[in-house]
Protein backbone atom coordinates (compact mmCIF):
# COMPACT_ATOMS: atom_id res chain seq x y z
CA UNK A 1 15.36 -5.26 -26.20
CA UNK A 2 18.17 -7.00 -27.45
CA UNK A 3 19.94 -9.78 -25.41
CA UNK A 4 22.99 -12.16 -26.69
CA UNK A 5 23.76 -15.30 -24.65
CA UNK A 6 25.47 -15.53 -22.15
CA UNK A 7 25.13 -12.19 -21.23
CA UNK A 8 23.53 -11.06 -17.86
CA UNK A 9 20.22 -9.77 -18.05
CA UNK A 10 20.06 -5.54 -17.04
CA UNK A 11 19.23 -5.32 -13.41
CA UNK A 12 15.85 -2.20 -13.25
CA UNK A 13 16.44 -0.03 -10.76
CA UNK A 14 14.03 -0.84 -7.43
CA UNK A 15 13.39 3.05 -7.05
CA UNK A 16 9.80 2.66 -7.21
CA UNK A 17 9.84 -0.08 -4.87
CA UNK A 18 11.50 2.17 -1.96
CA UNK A 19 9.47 4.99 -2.55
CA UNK A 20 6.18 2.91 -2.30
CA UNK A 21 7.92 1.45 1.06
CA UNK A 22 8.27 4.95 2.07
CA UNK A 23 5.01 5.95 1.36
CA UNK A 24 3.46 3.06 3.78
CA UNK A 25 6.23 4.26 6.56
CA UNK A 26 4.78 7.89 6.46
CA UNK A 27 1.38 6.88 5.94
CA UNK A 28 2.03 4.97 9.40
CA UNK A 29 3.84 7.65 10.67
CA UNK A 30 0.98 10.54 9.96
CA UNK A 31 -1.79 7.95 10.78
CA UNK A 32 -0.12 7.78 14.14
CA UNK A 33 0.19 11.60 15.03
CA UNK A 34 -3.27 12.07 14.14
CA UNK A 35 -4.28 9.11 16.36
CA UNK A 36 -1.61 10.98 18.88
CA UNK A 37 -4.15 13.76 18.68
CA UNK A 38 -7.40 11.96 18.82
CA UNK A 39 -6.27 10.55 22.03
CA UNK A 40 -5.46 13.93 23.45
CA UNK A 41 -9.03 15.66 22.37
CA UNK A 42 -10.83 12.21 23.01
CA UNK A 43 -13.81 14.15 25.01
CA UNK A 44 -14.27 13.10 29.07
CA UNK A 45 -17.24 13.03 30.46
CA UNK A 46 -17.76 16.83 32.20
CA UNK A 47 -18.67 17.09 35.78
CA UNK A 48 -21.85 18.50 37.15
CA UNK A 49 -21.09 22.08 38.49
CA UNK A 50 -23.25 21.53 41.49
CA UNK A 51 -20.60 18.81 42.38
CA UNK A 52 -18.13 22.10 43.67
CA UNK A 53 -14.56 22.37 42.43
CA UNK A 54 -12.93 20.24 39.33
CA UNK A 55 -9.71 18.86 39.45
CA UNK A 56 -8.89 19.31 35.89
CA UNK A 57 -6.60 17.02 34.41
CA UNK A 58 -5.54 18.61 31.32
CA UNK A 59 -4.98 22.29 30.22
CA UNK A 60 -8.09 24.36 29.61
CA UNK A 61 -11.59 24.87 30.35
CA UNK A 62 -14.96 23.77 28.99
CA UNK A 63 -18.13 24.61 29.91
CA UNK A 64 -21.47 22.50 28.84
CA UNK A 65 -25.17 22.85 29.71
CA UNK A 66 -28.20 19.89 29.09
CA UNK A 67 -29.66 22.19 26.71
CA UNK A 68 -28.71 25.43 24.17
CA UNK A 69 -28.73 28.78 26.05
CA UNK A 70 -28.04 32.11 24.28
CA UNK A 71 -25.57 33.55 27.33
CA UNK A 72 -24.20 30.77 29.93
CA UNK A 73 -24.38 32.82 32.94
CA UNK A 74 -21.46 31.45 34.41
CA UNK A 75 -17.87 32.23 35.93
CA UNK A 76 -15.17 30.34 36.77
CA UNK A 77 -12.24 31.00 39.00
CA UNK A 78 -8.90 29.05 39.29
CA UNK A 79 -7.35 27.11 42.40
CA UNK A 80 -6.07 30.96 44.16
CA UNK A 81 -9.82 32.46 43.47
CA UNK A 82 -8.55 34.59 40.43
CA UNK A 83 -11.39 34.70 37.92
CA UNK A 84 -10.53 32.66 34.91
CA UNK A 85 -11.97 34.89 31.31
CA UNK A 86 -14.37 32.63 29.59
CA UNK A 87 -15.92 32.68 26.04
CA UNK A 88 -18.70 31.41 23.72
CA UNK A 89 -17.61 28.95 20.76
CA UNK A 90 -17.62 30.76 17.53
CA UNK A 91 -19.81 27.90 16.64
CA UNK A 92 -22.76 25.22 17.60
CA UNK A 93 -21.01 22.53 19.17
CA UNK A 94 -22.23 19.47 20.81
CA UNK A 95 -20.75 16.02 22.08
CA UNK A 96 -22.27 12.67 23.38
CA UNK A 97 -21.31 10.55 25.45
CA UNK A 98 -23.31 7.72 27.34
CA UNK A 99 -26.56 8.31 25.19
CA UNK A 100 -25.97 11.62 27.09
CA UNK A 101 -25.32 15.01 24.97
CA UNK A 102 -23.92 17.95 26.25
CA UNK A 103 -23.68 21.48 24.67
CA UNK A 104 -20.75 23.64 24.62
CA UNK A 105 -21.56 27.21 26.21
CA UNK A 106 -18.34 28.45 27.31
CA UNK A 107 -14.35 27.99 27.18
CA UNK A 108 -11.49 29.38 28.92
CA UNK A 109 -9.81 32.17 26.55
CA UNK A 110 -6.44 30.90 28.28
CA UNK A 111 -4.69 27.85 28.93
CA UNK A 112 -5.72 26.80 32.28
CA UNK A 113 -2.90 24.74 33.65
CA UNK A 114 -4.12 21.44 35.49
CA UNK A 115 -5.54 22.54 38.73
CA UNK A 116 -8.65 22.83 40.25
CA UNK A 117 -11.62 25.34 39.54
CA UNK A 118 -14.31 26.19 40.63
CA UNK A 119 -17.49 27.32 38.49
CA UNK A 120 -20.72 28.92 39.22
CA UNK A 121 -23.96 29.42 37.05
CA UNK A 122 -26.86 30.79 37.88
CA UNK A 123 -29.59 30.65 35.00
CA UNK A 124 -33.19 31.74 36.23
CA UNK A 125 -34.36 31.34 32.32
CA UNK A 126 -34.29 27.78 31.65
CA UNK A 127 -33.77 24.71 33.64
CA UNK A 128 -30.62 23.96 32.08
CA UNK A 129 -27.98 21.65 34.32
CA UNK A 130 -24.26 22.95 33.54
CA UNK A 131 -21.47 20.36 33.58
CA UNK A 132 -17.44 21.62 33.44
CA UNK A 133 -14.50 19.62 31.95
CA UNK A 134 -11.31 20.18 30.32
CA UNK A 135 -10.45 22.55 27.19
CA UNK A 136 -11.38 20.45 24.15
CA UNK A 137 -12.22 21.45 20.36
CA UNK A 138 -14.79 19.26 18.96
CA UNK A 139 -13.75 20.37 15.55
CA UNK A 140 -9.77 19.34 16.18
CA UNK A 141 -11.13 15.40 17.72
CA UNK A 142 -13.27 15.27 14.31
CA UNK A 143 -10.36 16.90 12.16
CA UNK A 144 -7.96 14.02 13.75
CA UNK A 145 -9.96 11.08 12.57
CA UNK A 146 -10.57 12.26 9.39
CA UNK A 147 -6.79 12.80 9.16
CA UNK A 148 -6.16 9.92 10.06
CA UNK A 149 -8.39 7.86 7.93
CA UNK A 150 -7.61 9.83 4.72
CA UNK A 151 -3.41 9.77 5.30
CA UNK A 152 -3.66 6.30 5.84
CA UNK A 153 -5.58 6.04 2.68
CA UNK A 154 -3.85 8.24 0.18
CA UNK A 155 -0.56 6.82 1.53
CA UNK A 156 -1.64 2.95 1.57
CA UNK A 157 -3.07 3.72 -2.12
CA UNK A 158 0.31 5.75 -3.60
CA UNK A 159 1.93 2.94 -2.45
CA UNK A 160 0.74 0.23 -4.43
CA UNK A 161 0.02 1.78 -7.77
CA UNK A 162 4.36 2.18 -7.13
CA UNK A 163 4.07 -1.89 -6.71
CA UNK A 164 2.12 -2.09 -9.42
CA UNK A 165 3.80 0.06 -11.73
CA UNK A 166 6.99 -1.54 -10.85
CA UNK A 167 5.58 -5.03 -10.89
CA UNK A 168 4.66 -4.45 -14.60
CA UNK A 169 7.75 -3.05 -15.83
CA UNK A 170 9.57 -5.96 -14.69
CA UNK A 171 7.34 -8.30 -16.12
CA UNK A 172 7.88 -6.71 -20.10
CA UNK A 173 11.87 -5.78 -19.42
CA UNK A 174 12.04 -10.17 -18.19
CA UNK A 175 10.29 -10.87 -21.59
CA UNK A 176 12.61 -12.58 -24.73
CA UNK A 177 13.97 -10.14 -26.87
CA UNK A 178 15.95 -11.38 -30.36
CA UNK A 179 18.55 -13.96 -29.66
CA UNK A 180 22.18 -14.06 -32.16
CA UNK A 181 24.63 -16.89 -31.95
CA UNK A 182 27.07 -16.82 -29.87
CA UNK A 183 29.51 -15.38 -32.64
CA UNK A 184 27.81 -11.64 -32.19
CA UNK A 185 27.97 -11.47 -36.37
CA UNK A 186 27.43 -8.08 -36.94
CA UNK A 187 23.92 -7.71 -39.13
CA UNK A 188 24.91 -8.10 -43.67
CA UNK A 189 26.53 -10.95 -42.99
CA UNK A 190 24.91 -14.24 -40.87
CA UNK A 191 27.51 -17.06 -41.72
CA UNK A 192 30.33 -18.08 -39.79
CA UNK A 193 33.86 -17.68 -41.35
CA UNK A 194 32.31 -14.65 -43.38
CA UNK A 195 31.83 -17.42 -46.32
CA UNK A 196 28.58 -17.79 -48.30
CA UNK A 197 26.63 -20.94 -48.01
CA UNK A 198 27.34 -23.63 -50.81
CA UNK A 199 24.84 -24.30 -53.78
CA UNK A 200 24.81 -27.13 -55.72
CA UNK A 201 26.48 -26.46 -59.22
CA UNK A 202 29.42 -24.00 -57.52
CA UNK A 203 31.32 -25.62 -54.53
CA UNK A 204 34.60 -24.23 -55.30
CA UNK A 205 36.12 -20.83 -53.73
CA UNK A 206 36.67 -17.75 -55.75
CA UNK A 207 32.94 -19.01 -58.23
CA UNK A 208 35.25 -20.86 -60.54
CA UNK A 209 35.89 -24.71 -60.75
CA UNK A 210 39.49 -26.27 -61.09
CA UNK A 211 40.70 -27.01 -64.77
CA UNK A 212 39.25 -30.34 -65.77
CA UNK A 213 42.76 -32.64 -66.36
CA UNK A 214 42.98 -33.43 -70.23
CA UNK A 215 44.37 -36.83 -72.11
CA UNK A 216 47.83 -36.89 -74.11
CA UNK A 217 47.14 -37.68 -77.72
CA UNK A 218 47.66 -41.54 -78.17
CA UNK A 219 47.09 -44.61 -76.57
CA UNK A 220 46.71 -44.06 -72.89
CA UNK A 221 47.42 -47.48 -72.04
CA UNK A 222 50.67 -49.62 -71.45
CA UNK A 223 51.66 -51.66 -73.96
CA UNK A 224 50.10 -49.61 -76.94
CA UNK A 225 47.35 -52.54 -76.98
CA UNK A 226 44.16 -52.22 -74.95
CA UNK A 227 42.99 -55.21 -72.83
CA UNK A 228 39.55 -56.93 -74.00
CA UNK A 229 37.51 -59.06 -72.71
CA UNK A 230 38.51 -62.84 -72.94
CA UNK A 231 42.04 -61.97 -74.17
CA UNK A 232 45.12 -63.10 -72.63
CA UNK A 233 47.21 -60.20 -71.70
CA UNK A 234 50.67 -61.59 -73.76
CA UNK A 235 54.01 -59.29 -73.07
CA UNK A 236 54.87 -57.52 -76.03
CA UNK A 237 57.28 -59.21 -79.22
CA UNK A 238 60.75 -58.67 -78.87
């Protein structure tokens, strides 16, 4: 890159430098939904169905037992003794809390709003002890921390290979480039007043010396007599 003094040096753009901002503001941002939603599946600690009705808190329905059963023999009904449809998770799912773990058997296959229910089991198979709680999705509270984890990440990380990128870039475009007088001489011809330098031998414009001055034929000196050494200088006879 060429640079002449006095001349500002070119201002880079700072385009990487927002975006990488940006990328830590939604990295934030999406780190804090997710942590939105691992607030609002955060599991509670069910109540034992023995204890009569549950004031639940949040929407939804959960059913656990102390152990796996194949079919939870249990119903449910909601705060005006309608019965409230329940079904089995798709899946094995299990949470633990206290050094305690409980096993999902049953949800609601509706929204229950907040109210409170009232939930029955009666298992002559196995000694099992069934708890109720609120709707919650084990697999949505583990998919929000991982969210959250990995968008803060990937974010965080996109964000300063942009510094670092633009960091460099700075650092070569700052570095000395060639340097002309102050003249600007366009490249052929280097010296000032478009003149070639002097040599010894030729110091006259246009490559040619003056004429050298030549002597008149005769005696060059007044008086037609040269002076000598230890001779009076008389004026001339009349």
């Amino acid at each position: 890159m060429t640079s002449y003094p006095g001349q500002p040096a070119p201002q880079r753009s700072r385009t990487l430098t927002w975006i990488a901002i940006a990328c830590f503001v939604v990295g934030l941002a999406v780190s804090g939904f997710f942590v939105s939603r691992i607030v609002k599946n955060v599991p509670e600690t069910p109540t034992a169905v023995e204890s009569g009705p549950v004031q639940l808190e949040k929407e939804g329905l959960t059913v656990y037992a102390s152990q796996p059963v194949l079919t939870p023999p249990c119903e449910a009904k909601d705060a005006s003794g309608s019965d409230i449809p329940l079904k089995q998770p798709s899946a094995s799912e299990t949470i633990t809390l206290n050094s305690r773990t409980y096993y999902v058997v049953a949800r609601s296959v509706n929204p229950v709003p907040p109210q409170s229910v009232s939930v029955s089991c009666t298992d002559g198979d196995t000694n099992a002890t069934y708890y109720v709680g609120p709707r919650m999705s084990v697999v949505a509270f583990v998919l929000s921390i991982l969210g959250a984890v990995f968008a803060f990440i990937i974010f965080v990380i996109a964000g300063v290979i942009l510094l670092v990128v633009d960091t460099t870039k700075r650092r070569r475009s700052n570095r000395p480039g060639n340097t002309f007088p102050g003249s600007g001489n366009p490249p052929g011809n280097t010296y000032p007043g478009n003149q070639p330098p002097q040599f010894p031998g030729n110091t006259f414009p246009g490559n040619q010396p003056p004429p050298y001055p030549t002597q008149p034929p005769g005696n060059p000196y007044p008086g037609n007599q040269p002076p000598y050494p230890g001779q009076q200088d008389y004026p001339p006879r009349q």
